[in-house]
C-alpha atoms as a PDB file:
ATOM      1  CA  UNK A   1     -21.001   0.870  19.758  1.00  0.00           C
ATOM      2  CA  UNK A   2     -20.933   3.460  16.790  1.00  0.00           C
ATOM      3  CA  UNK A   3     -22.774   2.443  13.711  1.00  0.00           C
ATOM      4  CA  UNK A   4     -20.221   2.504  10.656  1.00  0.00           C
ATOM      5  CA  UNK A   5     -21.643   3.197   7.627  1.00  0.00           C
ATOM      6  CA  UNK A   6     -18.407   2.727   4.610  1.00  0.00           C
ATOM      7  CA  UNK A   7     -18.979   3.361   1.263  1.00  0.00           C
ATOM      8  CA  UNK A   8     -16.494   3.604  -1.405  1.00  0.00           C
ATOM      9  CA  UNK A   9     -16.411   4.079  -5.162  1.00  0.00           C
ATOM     10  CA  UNK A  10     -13.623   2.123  -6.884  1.00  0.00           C
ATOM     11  CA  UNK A  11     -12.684   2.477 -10.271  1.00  0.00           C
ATOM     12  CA  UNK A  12     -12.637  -1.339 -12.572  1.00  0.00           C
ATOM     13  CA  UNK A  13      -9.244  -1.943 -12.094  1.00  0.00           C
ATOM     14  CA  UNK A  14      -8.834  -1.525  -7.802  1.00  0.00           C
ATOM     15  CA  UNK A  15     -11.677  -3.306  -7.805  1.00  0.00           C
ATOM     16  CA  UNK A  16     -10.036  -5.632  -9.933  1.00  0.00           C
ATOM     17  CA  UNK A  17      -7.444  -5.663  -7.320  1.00  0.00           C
ATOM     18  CA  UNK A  18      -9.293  -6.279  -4.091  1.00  0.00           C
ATOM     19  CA  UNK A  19     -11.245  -9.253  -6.031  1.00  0.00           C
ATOM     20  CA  UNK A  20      -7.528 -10.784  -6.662  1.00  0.00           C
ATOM     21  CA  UNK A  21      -6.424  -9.744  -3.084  1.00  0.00           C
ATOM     22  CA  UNK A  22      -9.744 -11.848  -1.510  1.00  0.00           C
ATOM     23  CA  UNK A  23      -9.090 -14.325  -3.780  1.00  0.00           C
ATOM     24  CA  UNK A  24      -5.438 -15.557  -3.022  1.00  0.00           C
ATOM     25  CA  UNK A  25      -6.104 -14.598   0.779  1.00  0.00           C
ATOM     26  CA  UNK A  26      -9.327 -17.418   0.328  1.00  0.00           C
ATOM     27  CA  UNK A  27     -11.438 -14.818   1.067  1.00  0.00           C
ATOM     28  CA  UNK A  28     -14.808 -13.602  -0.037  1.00  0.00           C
ATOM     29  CA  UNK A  29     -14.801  -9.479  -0.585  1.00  0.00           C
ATOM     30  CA  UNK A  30     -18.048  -8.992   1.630  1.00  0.00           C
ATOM     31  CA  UNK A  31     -15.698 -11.256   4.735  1.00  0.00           C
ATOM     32  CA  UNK A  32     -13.401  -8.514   3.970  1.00  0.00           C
ATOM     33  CA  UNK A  33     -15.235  -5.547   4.324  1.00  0.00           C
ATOM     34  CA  UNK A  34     -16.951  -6.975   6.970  1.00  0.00           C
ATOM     35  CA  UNK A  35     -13.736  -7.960   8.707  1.00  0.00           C
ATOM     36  CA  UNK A  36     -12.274  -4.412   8.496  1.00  0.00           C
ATOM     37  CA  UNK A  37     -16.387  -2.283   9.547  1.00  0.00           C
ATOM     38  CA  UNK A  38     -15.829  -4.691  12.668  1.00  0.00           C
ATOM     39  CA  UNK A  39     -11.890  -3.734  13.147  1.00  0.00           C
ATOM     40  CA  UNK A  40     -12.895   0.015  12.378  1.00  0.00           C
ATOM     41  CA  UNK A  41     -15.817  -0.126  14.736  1.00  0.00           C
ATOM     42  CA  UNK A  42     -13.463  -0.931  17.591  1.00  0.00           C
ATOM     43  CA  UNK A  43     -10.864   1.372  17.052  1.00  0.00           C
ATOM     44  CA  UNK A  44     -13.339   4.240  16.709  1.00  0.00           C
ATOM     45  CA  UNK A  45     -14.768   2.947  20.040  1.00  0.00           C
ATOM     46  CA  UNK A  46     -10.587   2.895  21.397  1.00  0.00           C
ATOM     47  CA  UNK A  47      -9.990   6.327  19.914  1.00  0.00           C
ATOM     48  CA  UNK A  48     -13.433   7.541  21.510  1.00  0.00           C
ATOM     49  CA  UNK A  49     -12.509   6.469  25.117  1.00  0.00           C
ATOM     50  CA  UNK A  50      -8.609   8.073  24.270  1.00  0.00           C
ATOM     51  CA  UNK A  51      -9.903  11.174  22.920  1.00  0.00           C
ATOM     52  CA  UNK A  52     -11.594  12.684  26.027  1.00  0.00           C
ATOM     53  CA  UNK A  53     -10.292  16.119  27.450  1.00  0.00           C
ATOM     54  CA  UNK A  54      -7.139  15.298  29.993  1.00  0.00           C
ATOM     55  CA  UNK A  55      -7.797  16.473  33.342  1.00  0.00           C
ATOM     56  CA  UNK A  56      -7.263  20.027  33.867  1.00  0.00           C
ATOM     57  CA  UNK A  57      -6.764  20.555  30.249  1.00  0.00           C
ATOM     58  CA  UNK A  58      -6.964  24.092  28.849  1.00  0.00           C
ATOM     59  CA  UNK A  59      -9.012  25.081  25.322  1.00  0.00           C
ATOM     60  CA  UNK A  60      -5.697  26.075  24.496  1.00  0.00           C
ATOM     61  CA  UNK A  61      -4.389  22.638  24.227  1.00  0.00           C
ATOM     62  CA  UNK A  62      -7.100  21.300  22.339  1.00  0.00           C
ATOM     63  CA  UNK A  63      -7.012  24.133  19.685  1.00  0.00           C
ATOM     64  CA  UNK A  64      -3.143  23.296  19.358  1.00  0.00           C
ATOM     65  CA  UNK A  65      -3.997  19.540  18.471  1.00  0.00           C
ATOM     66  CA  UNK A  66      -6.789  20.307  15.915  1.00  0.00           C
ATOM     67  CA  UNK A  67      -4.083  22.125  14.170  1.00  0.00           C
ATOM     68  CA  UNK A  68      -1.854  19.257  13.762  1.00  0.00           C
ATOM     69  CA  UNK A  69      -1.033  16.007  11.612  1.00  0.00           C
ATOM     70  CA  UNK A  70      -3.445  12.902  11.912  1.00  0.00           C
ATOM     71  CA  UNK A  71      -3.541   9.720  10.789  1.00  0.00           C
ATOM     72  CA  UNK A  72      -6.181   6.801  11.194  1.00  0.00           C
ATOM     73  CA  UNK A  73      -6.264   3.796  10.070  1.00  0.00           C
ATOM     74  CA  UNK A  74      -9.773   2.702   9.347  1.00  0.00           C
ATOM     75  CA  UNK A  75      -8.842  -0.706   8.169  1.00  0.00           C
ATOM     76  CA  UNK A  76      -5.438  -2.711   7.153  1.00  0.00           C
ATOM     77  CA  UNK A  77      -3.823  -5.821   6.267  1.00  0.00           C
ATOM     78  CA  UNK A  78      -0.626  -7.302   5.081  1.00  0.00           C
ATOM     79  CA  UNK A  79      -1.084  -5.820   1.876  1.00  0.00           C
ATOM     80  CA  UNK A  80      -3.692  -3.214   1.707  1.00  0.00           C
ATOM     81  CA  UNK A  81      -4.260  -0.309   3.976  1.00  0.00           C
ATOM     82  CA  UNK A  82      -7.556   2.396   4.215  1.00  0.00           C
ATOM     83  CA  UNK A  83      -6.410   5.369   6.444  1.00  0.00           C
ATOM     84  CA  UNK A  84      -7.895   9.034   6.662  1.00  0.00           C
ATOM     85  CA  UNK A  85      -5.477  11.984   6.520  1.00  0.00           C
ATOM     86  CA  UNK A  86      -6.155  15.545   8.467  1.00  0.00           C
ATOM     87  CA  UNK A  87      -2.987  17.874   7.044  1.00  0.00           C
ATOM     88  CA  UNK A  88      -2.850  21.342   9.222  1.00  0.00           C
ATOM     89  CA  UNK A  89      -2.640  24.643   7.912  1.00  0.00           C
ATOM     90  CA  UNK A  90       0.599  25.354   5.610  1.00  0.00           C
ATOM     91  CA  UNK A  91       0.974  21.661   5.989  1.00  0.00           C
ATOM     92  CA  UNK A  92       2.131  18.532   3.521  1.00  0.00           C
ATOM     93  CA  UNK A  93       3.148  15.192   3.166  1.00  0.00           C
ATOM     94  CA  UNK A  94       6.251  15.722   2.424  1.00  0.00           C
ATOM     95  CA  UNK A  95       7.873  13.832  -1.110  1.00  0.00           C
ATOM     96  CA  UNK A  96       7.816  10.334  -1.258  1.00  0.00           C
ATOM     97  CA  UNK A  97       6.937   6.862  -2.822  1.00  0.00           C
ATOM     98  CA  UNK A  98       6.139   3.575  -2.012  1.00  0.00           C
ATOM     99  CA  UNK A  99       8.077   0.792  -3.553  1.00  0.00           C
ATOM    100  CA  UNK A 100       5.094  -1.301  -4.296  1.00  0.00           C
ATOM    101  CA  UNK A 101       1.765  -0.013  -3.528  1.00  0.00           C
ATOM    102  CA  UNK A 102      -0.438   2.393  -5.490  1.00  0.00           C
ATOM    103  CA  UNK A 103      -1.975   5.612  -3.597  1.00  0.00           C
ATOM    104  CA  UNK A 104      -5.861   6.243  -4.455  1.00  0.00           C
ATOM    105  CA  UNK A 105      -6.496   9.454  -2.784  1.00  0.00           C
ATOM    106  CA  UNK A 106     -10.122  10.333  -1.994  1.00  0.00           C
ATOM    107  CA  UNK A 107     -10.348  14.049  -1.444  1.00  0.00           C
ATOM    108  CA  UNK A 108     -12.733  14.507   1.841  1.00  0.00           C
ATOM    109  CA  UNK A 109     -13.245  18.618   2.686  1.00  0.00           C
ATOM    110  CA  UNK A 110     -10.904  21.309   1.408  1.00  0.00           C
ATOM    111  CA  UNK A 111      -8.795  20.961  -1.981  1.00  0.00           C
ATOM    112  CA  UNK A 112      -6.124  18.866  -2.438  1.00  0.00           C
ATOM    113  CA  UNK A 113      -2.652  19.060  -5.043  1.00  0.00           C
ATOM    114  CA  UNK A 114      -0.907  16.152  -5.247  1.00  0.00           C
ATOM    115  CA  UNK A 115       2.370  16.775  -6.994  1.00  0.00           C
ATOM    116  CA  UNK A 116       4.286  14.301  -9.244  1.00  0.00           C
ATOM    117  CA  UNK A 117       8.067  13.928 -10.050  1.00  0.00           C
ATOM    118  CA  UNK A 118       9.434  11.870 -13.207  1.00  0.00           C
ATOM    119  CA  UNK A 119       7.168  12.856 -15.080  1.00  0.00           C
ATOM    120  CA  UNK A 120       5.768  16.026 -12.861  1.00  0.00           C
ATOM    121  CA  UNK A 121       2.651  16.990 -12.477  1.00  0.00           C
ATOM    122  CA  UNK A 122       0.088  18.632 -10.372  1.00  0.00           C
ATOM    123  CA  UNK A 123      -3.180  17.518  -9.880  1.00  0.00           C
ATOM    124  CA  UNK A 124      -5.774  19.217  -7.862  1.00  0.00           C
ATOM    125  CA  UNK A 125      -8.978  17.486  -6.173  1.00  0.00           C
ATOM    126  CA  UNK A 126     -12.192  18.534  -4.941  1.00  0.00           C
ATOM    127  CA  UNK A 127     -14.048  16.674  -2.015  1.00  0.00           C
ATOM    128  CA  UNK A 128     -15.370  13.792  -3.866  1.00  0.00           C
ATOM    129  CA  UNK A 129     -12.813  13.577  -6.820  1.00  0.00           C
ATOM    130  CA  UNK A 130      -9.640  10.765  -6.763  1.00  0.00           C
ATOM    131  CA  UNK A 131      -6.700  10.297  -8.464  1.00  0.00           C
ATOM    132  CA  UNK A 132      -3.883   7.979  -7.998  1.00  0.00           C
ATOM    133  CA  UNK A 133      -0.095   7.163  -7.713  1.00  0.00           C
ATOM    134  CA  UNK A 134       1.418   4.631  -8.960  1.00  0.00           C
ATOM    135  CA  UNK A 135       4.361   2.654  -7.207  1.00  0.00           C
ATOM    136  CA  UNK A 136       7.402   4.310  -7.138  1.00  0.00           C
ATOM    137  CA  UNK A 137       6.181   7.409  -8.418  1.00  0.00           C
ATOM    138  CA  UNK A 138       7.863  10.265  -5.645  1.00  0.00           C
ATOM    139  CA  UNK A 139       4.927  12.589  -4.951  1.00  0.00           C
ATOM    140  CA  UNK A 140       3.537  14.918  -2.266  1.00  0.00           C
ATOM    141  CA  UNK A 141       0.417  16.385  -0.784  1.00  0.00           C
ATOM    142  CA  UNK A 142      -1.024  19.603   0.292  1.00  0.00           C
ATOM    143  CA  UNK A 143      -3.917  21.738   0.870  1.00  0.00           C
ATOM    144  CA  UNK A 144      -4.454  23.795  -2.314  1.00  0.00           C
ATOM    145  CA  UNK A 145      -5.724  26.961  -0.516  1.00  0.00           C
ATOM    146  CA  UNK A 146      -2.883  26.491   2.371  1.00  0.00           C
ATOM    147  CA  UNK A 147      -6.078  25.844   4.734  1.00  0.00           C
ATOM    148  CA  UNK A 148      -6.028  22.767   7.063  1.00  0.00           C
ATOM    149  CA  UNK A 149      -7.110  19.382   4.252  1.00  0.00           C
ATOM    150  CA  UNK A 150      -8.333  15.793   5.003  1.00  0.00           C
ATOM    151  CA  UNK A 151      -8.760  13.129   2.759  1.00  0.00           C
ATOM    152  CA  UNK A 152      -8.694   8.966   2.489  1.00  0.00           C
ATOM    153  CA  UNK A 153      -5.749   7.045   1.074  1.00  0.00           C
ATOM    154  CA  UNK A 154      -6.362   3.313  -0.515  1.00  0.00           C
ATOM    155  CA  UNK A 155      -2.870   1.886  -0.312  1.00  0.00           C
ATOM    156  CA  UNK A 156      -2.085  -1.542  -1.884  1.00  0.00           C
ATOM    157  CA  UNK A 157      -2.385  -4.319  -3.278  1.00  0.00           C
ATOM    158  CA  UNK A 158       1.430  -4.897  -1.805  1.00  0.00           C
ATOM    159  CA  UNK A 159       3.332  -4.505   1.242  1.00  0.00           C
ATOM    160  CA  UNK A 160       3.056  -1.055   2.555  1.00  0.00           C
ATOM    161  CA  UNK A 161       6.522   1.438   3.111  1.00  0.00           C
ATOM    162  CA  UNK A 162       6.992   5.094   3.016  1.00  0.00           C
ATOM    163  CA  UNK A 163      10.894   5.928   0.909  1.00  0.00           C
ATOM    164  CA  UNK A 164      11.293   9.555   1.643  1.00  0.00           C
ATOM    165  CA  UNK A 165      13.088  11.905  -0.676  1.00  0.00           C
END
């Protein structure tokens, strides 16, 4: 099994948050994290047995799915989710919002913009920097240089859904 090593850096008030979400799920935070490094540490052993070559695949079919849209889910409940992002080249998540759940966005490798509506705004992040969304605010995400982009979404406290525009 993988050692998981899970560190993040959360503002006052989402950490605010996940102290009221372990408290009315009778919960202690360090069950929670512990709860979701065990559930992460399992899917990345899943994904690890999933993600060998197919027989008599070509390099040409593994370059085609590095170039595409992924999403993993490195931990989730009923009202929170943690998930990574990998956008492609010229890619984006297209506009959006969520009817009750913030976006924290963690920028990972490249540059992201995250663009607003009502009020609008852009926002651009470099790895390390975050910024987020709040509920029903319709926004969108790219790679600022139009190169392939990753980064890590918080997504609660509240039930999870994706409105598109």
């Amino acid at each position: 099994m993988a050692n998981l090593n899970l560190t993040l850096s959360l503002d006052e008030k989402a950490l605010r948050k996940l102290e009221q979400f372990a408290a009315r799920e009778n919960k202690d935070l360090g069950g929670l994290v512990e709860r979701y490094s065990l559930s992460l540490a399992d899917e990345m052993q899943e994904r690890s047995a999933q993600s060998q070559p197919a027989v008599g695949a070509k390099p040409s079919d593994q370059a085609v799915a590095k170039e595409s849209y992924s999403i993993e889910i490195l931990a989730k409940s009923d009202t929170l989710r943690m998930v990574t992002i990998a956008i492609p080249s010229g890619g984006c998540v297209p506009w959006h919002f969520h009817t009750n759940v913030r976006d924290t966005f963690f920028c990972l490798n490249q540059p992201i913009v995250i663009e607003t509506k009502g009020p609008e705004s852009r926002v651009e992040l470099r790895p390390g920097q975050t910024f987020s969304v709040a509920p029903r605010q319709p926004h969108r995400v790219s790679s600022a240089t139009g190169d392939a982009c990753r980064f890590a979404l918080l997504q609660g406290v509240g039930v999870y859904d994706f409105v598109p525009l």
